[in-house]
Protein backbone atom coordinates (compact mmCIF):
# COMPACT_ATOMS: atom_id res chain seq x y z
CA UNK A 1 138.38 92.08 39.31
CA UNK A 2 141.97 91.36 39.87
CA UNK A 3 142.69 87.83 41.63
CA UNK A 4 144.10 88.29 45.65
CA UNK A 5 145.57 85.92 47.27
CA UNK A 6 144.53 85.56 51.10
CA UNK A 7 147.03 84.24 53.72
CA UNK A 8 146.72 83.29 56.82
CA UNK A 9 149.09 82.58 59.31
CA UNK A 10 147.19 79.46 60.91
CA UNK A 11 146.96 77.62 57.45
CA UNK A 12 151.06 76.35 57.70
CA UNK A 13 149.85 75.24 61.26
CA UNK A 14 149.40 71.49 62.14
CA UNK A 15 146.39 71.57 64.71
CA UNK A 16 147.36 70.22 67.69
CA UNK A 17 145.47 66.58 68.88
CA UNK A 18 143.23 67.89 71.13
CA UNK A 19 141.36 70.61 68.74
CA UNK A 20 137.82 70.56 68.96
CA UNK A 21 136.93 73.13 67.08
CA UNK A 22 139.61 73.92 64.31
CA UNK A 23 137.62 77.07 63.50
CA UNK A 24 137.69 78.86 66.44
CA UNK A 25 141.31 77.37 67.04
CA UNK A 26 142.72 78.52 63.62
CA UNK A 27 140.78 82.00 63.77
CA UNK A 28 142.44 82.74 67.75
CA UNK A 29 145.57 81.89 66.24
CA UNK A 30 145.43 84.04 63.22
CA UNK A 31 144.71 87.13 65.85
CA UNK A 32 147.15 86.31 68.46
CA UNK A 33 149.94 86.41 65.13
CA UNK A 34 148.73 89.59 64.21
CA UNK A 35 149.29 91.01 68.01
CA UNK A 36 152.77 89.44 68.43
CA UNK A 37 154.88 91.83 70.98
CA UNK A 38 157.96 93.64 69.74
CA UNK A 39 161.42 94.25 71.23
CA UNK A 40 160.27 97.04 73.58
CA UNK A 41 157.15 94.73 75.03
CA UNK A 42 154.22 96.43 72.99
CA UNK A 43 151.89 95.45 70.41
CA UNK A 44 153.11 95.39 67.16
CA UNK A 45 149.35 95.75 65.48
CA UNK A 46 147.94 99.09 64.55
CA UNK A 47 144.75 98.23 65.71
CA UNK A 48 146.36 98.05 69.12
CA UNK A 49 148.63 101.97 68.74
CA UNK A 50 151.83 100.50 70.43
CA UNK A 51 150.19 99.11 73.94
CA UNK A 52 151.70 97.35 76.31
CA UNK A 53 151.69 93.12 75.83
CA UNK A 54 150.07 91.21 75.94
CA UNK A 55 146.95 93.37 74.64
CA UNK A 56 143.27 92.58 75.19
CA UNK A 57 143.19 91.19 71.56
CA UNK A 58 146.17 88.64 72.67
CA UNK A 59 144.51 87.66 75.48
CA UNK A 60 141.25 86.84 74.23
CA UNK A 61 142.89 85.40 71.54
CA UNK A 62 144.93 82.75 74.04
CA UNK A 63 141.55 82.40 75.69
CA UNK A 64 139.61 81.06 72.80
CA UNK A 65 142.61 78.79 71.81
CA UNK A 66 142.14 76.88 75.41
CA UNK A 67 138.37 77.05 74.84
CA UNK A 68 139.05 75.26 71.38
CA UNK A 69 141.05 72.07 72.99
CA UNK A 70 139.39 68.87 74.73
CA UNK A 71 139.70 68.90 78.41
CA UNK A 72 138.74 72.80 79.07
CA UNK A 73 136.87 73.15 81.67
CA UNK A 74 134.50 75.59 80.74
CA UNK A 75 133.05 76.71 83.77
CA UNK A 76 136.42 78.54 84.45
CA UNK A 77 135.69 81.04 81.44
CA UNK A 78 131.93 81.79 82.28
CA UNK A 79 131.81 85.38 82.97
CA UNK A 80 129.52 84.56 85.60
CA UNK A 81 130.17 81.73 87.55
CA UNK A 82 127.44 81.59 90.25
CA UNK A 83 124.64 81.82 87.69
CA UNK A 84 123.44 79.24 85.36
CA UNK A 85 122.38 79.69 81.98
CA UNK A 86 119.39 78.33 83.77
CA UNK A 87 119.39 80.70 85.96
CA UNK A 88 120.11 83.83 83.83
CA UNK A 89 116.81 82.57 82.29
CA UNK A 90 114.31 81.85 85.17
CA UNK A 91 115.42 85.86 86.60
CA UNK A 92 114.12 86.92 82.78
């Protein structure tokens, strides 16, 4: 089985000081390299076929970056903010 090397973008990256989770940091930044816009303003990834950016990919991307620092507020990313988890369970 021949030997591949696997690169990824986020391993030169020094994590910034406020990483909490250096996974979910270092995978969001991995996909938001791979969806980098080019000189016309679309997506330069095939996955995205020459969209507009930033692309849904980018975005969520960003989003999980924020979610992986200290000092999110993660009430501001719930999809739904008037419901509680607790909530969402006692209407099951």
């Amino acid at each position: 089985m021949p030997e591949t090397t696997r690169f990824r973008s986020s391993q030169d990256v020094v994590l910034p000081d406020d990483v909490t989770d250096p996974l979910l940091w270092r995978a969001a930044y991995d996909v938001a390299a791979a969806h980098q816009p080019d000189a016309a303003g679309h997506c330069t990834s095939l996955l995205c076929a020459g969209r507009s950016a930033p692309c849904e990919p980018m975005d969520n991307a960003r989003r999980a970056m924020r979610l992986a620092r200290a000092g999110t507020r993660r009430a501001e990313f719930r999809e739904t903010p008037d419901r509680t988890a607790r909530d969402r369970r006692r209407a099951a």
